[in-house]
PDB file of N, CA and C in Angstrom:
ATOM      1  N   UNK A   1     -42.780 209.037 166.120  1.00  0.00           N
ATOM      2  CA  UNK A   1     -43.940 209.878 165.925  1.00  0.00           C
ATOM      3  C   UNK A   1     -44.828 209.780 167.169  1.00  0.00           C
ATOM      4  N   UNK A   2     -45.129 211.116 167.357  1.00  0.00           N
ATOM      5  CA  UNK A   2     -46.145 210.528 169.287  1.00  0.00           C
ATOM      6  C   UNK A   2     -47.180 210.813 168.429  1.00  0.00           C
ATOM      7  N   UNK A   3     -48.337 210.339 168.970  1.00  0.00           N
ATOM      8  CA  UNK A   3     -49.518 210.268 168.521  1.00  0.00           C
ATOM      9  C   UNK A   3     -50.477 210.851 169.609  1.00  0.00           C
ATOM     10  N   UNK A   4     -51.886 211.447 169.294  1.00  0.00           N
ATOM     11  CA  UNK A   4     -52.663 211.849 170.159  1.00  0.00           C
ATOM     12  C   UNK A   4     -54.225 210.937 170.339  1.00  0.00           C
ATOM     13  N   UNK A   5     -54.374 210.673 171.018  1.00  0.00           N
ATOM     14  CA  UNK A   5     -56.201 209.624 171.289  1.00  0.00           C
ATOM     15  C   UNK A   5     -57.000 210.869 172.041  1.00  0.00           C
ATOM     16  N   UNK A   6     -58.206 211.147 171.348  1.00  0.00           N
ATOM     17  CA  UNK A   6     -59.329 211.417 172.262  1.00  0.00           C
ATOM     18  C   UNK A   6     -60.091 210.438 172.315  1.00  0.00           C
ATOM     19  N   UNK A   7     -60.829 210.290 173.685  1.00  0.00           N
ATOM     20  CA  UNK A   7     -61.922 209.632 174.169  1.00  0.00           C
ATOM     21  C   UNK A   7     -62.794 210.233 174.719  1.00  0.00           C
ATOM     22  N   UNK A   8     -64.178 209.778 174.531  1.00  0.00           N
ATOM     23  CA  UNK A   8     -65.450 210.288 175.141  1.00  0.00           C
ATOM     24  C   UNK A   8     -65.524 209.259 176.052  1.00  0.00           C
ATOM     25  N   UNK A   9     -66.128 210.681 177.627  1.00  0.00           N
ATOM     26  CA  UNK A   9     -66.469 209.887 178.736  1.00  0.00           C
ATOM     27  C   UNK A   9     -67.579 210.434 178.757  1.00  0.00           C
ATOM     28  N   UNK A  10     -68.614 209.022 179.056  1.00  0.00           N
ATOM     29  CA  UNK A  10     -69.943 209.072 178.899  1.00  0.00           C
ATOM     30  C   UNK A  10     -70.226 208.477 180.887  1.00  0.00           C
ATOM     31  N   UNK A  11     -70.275 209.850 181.582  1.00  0.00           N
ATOM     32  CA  UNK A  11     -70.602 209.100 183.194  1.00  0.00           C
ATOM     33  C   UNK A  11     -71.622 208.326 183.018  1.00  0.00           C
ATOM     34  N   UNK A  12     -71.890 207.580 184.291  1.00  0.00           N
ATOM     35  CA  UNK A  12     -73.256 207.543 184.570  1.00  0.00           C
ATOM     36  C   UNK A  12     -74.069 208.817 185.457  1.00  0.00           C
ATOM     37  N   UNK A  13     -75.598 208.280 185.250  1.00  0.00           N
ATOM     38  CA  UNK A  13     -76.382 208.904 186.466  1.00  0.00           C
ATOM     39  C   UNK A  13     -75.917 209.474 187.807  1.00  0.00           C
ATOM     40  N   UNK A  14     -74.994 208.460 188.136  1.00  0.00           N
ATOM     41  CA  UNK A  14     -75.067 208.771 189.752  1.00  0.00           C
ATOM     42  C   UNK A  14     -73.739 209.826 189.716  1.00  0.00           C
ATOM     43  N   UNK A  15     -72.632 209.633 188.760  1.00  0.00           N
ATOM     44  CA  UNK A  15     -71.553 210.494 188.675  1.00  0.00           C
ATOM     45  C   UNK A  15     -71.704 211.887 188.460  1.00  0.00           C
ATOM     46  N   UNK A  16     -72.627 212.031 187.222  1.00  0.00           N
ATOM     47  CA  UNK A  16     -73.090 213.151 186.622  1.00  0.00           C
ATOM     48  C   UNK A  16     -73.297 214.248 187.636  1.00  0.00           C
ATOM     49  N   UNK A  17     -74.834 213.563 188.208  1.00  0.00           N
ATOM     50  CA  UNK A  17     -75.266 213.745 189.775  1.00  0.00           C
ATOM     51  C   UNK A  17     -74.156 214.294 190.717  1.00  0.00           C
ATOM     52  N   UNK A  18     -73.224 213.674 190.506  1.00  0.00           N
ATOM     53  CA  UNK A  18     -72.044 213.985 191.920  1.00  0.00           C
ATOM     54  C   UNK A  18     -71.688 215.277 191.452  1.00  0.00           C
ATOM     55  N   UNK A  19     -71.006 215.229 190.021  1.00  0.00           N
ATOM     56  CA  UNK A  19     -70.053 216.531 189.731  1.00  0.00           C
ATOM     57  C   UNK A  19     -70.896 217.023 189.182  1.00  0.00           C
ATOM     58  N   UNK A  20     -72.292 217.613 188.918  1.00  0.00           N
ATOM     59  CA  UNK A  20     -73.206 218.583 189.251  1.00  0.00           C
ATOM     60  C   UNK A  20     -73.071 219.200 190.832  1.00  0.00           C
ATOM     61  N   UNK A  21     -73.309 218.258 191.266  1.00  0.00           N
ATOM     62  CA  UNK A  21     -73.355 218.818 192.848  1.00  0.00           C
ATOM     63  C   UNK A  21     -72.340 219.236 193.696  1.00  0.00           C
ATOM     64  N   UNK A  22     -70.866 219.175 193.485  1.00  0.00           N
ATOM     65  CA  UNK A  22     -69.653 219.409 194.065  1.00  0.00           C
ATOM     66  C   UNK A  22     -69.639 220.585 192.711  1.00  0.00           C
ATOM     67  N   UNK A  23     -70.052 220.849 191.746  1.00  0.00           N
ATOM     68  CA  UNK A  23     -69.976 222.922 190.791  1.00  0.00           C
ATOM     69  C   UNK A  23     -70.640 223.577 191.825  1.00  0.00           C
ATOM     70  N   UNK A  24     -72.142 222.872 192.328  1.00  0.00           N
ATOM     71  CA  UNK A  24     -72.816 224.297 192.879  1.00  0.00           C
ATOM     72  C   UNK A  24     -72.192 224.238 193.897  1.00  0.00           C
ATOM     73  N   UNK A  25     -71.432 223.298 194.877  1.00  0.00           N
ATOM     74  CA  UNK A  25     -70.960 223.969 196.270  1.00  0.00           C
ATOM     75  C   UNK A  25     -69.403 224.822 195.981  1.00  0.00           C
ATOM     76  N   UNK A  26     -68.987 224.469 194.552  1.00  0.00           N
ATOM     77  CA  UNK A  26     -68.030 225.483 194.036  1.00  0.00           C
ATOM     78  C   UNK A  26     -68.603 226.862 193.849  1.00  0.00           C
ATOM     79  N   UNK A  27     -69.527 227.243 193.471  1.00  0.00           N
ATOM     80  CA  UNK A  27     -70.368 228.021 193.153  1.00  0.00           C
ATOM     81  C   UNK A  27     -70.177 228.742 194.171  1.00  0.00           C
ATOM     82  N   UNK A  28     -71.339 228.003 195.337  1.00  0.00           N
ATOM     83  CA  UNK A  28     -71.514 228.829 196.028  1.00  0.00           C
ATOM     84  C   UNK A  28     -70.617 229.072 197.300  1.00  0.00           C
ATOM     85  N   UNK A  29     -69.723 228.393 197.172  1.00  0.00           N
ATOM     86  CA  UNK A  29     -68.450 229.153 198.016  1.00  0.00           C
ATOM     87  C   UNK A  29     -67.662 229.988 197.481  1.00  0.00           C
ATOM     88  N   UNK A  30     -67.519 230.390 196.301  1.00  0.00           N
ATOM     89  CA  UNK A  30     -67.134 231.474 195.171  1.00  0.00           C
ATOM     90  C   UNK A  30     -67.881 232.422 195.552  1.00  0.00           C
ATOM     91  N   UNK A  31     -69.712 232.560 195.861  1.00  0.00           N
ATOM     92  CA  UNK A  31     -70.280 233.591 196.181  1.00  0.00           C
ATOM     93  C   UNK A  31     -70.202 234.286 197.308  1.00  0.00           C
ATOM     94  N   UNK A  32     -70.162 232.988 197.887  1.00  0.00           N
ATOM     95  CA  UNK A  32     -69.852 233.129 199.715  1.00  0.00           C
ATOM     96  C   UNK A  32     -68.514 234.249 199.826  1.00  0.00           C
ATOM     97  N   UNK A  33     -67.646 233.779 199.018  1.00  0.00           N
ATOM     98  CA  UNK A  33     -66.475 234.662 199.611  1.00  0.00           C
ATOM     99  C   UNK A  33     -66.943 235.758 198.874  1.00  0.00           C
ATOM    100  N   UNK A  34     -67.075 236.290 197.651  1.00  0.00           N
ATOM    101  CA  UNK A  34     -67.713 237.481 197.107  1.00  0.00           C
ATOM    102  C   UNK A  34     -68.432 238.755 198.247  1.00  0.00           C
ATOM    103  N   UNK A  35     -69.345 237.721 198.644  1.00  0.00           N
ATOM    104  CA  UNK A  35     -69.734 238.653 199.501  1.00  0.00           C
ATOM    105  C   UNK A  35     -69.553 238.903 201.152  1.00  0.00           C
ATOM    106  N   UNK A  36     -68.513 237.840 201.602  1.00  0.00           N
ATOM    107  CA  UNK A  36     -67.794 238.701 202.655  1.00  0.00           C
ATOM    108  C   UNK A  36     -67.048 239.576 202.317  1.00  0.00           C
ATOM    109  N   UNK A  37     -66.007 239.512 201.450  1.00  0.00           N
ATOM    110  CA  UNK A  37     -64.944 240.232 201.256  1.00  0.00           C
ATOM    111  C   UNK A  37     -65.820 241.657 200.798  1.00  0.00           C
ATOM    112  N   UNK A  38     -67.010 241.598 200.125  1.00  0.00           N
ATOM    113  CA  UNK A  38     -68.061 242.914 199.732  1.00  0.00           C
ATOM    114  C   UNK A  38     -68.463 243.304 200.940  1.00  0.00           C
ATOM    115  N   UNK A  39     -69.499 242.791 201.755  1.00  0.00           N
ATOM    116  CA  UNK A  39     -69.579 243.164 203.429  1.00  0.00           C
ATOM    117  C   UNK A  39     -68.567 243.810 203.806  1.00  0.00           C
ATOM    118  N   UNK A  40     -67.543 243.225 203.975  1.00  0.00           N
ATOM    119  CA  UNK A  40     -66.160 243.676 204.884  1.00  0.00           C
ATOM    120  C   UNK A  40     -65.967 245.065 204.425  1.00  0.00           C
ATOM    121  N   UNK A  41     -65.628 245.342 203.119  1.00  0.00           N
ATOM    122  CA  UNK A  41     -65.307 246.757 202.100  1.00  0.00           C
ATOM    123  C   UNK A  41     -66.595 247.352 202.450  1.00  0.00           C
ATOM    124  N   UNK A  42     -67.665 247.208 202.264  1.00  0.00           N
ATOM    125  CA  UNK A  42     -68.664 248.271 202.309  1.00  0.00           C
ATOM    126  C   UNK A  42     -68.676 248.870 204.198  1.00  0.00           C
ATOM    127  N   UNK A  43     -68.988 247.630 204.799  1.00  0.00           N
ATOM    128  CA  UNK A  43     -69.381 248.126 206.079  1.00  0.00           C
ATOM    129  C   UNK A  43     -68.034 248.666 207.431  1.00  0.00           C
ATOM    130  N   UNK A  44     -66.728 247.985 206.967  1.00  0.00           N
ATOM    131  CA  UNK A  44     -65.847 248.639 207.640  1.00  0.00           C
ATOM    132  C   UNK A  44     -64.603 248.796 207.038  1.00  0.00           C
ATOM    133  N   UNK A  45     -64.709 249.225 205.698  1.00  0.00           N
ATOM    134  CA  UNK A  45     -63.696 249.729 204.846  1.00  0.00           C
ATOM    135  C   UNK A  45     -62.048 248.955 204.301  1.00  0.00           C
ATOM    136  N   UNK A  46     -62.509 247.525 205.482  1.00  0.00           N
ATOM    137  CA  UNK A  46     -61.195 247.032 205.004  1.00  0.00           C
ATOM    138  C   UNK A  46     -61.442 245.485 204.679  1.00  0.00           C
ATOM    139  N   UNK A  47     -59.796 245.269 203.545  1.00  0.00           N
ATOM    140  CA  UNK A  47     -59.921 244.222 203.112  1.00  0.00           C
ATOM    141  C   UNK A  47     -59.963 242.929 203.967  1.00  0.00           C
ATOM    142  N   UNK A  48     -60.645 241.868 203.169  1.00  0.00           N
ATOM    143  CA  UNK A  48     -60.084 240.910 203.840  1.00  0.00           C
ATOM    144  C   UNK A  48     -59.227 239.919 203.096  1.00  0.00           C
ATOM    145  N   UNK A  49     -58.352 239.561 203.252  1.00  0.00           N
ATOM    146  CA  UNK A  49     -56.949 238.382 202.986  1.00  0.00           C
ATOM    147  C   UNK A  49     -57.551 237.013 202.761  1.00  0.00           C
ATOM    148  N   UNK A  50     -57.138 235.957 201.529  1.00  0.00           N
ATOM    149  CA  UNK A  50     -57.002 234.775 201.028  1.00  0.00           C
ATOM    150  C   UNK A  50     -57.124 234.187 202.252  1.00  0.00           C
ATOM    151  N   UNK A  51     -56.253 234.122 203.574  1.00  0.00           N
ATOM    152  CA  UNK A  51     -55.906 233.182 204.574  1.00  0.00           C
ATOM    153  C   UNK A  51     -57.187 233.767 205.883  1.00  0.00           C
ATOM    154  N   UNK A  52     -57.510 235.015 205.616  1.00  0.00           N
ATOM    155  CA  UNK A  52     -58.728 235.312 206.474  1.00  0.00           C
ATOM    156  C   UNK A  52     -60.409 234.472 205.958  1.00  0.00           C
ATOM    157  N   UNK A  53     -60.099 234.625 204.558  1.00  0.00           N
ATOM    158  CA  UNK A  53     -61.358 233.559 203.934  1.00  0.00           C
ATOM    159  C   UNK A  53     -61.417 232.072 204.275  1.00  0.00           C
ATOM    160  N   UNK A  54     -60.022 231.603 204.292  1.00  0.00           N
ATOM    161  CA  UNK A  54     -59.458 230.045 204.602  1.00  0.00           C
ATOM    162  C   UNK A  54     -60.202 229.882 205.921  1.00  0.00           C
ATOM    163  N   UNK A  55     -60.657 231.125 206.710  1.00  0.00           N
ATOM    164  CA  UNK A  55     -60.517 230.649 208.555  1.00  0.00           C
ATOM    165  C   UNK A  55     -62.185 230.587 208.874  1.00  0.00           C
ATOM    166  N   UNK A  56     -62.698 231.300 207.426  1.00  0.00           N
ATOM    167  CA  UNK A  56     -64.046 231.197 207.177  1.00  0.00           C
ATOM    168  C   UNK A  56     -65.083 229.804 207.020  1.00  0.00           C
ATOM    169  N   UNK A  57     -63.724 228.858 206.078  1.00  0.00           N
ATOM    170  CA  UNK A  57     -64.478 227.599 206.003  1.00  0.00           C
ATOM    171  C   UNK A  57     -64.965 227.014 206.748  1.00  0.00           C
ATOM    172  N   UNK A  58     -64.202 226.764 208.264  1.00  0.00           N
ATOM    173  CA  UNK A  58     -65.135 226.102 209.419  1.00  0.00           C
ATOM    174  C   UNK A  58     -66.498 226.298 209.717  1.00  0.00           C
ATOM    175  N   UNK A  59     -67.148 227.327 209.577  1.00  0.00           N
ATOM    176  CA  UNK A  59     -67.851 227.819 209.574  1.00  0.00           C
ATOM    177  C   UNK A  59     -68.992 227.957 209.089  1.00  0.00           C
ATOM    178  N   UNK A  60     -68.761 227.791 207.608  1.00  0.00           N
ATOM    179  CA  UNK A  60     -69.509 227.754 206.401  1.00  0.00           C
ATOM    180  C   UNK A  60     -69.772 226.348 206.763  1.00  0.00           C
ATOM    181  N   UNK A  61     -69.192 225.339 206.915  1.00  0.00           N
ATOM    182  CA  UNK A  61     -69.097 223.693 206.618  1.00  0.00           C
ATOM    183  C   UNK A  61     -70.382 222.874 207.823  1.00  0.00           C
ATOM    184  N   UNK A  62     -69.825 223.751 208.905  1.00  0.00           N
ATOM    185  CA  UNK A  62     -71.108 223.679 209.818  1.00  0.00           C
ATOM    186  C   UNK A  62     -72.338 224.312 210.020  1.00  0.00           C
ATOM    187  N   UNK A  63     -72.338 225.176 209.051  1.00  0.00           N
ATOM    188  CA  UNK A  63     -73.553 225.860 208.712  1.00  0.00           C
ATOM    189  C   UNK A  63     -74.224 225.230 207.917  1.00  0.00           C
ATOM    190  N   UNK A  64     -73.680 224.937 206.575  1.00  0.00           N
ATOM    191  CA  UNK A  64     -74.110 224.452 205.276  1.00  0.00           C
ATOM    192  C   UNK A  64     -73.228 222.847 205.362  1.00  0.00           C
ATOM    193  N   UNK A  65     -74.090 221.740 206.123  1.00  0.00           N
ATOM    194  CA  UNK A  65     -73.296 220.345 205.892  1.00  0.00           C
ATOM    195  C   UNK A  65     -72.857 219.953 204.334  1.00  0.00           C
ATOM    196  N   UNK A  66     -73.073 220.442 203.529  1.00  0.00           N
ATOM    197  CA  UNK A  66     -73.536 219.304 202.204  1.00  0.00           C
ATOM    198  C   UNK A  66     -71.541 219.601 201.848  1.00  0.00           C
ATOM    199  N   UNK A  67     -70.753 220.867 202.384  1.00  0.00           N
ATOM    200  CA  UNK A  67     -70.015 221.199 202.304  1.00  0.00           C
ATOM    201  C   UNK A  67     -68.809 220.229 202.693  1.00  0.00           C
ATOM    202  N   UNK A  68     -69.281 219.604 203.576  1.00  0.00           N
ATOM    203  CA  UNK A  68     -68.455 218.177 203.967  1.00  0.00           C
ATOM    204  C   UNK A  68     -68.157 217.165 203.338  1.00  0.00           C
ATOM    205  N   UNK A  69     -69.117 217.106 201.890  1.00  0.00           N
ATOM    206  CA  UNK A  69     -69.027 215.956 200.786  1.00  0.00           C
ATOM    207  C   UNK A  69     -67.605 216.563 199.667  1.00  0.00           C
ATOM    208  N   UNK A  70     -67.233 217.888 200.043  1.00  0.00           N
ATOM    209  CA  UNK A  70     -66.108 218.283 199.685  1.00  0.00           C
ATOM    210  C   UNK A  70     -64.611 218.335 200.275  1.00  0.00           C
ATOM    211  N   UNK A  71     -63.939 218.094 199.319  1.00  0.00           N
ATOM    212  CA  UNK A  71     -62.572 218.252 200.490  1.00  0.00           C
ATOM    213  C   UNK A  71     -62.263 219.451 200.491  1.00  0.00           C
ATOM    214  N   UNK A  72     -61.538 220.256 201.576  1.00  0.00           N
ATOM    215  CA  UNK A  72     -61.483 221.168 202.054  1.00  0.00           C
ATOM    216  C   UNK A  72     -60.446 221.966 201.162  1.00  0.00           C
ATOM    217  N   UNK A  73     -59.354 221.087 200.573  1.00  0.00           N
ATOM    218  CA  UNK A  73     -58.435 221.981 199.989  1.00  0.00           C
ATOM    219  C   UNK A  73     -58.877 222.480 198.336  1.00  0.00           C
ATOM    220  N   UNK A  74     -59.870 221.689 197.786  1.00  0.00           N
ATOM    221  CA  UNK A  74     -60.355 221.901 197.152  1.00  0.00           C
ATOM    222  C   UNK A  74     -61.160 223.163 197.091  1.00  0.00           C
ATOM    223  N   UNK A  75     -62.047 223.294 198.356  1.00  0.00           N
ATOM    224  CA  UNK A  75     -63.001 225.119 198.726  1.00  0.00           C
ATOM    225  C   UNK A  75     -61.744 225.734 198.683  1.00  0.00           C
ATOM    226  N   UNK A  76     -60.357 225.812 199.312  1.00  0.00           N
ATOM    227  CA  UNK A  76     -59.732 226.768 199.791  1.00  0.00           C
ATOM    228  C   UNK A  76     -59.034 227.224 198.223  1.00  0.00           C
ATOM    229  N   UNK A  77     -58.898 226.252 197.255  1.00  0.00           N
ATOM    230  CA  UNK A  77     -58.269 226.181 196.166  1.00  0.00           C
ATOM    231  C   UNK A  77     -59.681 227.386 195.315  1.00  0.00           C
ATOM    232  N   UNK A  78     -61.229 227.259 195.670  1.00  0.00           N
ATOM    233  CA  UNK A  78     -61.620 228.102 194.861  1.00  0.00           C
ATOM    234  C   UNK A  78     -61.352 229.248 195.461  1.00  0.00           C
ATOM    235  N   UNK A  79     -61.257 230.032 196.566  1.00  0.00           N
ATOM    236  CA  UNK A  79     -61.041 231.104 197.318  1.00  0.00           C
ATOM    237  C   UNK A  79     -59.809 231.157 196.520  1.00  0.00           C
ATOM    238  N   UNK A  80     -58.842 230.871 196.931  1.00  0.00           N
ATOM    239  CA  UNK A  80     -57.407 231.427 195.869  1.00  0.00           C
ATOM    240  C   UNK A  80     -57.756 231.658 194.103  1.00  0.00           C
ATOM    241  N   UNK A  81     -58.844 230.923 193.487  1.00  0.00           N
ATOM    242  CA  UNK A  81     -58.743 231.549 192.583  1.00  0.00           C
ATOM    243  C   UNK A  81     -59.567 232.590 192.625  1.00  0.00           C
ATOM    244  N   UNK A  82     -60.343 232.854 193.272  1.00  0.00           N
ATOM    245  CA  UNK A  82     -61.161 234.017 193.787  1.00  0.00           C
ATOM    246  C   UNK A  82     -60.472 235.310 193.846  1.00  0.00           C
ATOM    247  N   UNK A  83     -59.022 235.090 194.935  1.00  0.00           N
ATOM    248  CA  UNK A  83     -58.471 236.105 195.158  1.00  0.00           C
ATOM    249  C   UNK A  83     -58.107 236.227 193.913  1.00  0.00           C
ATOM    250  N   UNK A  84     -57.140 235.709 193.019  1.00  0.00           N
ATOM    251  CA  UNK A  84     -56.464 235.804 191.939  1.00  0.00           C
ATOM    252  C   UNK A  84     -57.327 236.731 191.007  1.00  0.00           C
ATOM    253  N   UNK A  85     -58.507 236.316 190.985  1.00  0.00           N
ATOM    254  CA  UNK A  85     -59.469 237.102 189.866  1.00  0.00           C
ATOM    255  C   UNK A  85     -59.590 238.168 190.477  1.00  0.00           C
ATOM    256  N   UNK A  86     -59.611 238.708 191.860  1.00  0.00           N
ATOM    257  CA  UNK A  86     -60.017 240.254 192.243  1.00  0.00           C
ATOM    258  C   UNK A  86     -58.683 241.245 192.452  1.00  0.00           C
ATOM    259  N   UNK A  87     -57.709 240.105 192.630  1.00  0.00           N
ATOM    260  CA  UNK A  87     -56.147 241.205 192.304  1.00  0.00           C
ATOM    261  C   UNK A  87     -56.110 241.733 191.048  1.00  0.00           C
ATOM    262  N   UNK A  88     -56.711 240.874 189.955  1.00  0.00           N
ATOM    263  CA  UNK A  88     -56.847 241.349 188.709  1.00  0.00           C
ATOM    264  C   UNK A  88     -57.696 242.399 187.956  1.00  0.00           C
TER     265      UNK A  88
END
């Protein structure tokens, strides 16, 4: 017979804190790409590509430091689901 356990994880303060703060830089690199790929379509009619957003991160990371407390494949992982949701 397999059996199933739930457990409650109760973080602390300082964790909570963390993964609050690594959603909004999910967030707002979700928006970030939103609105290049919107820029791009409105102002010169063409798309831009998953791997053209990827070339974006440098960019963003030195603009916006806090972006560095993230790992990178992780931003590039929300851009792919980004794309995924706008093929759809």
């Amino acid at each position: 017979m397999i059996k199933a356990y739930k457990f409650r994880i109760y973080p602390t303060k300082s964790k909570k804190t963390t993964m609050e703060r690594t959603l909004e830089l999910w967030r707002w690199t979700y928006n970030q790409t939103l609105a290049e790929r919107k820029n791009a379509w409105e102002n010169e009619g063409k798309s831009i590509s998953k791997y053209e957003t990827h070339n974006l991160l440098p960019k963003w990371k030195s603009g916006k430091l806090e972006l560095n407390e993230v790992f990178s494949q992780i931003l590039q992982n929300v851009q792919e689901r980004f794309d995924l949701a706008f093929k759809a």
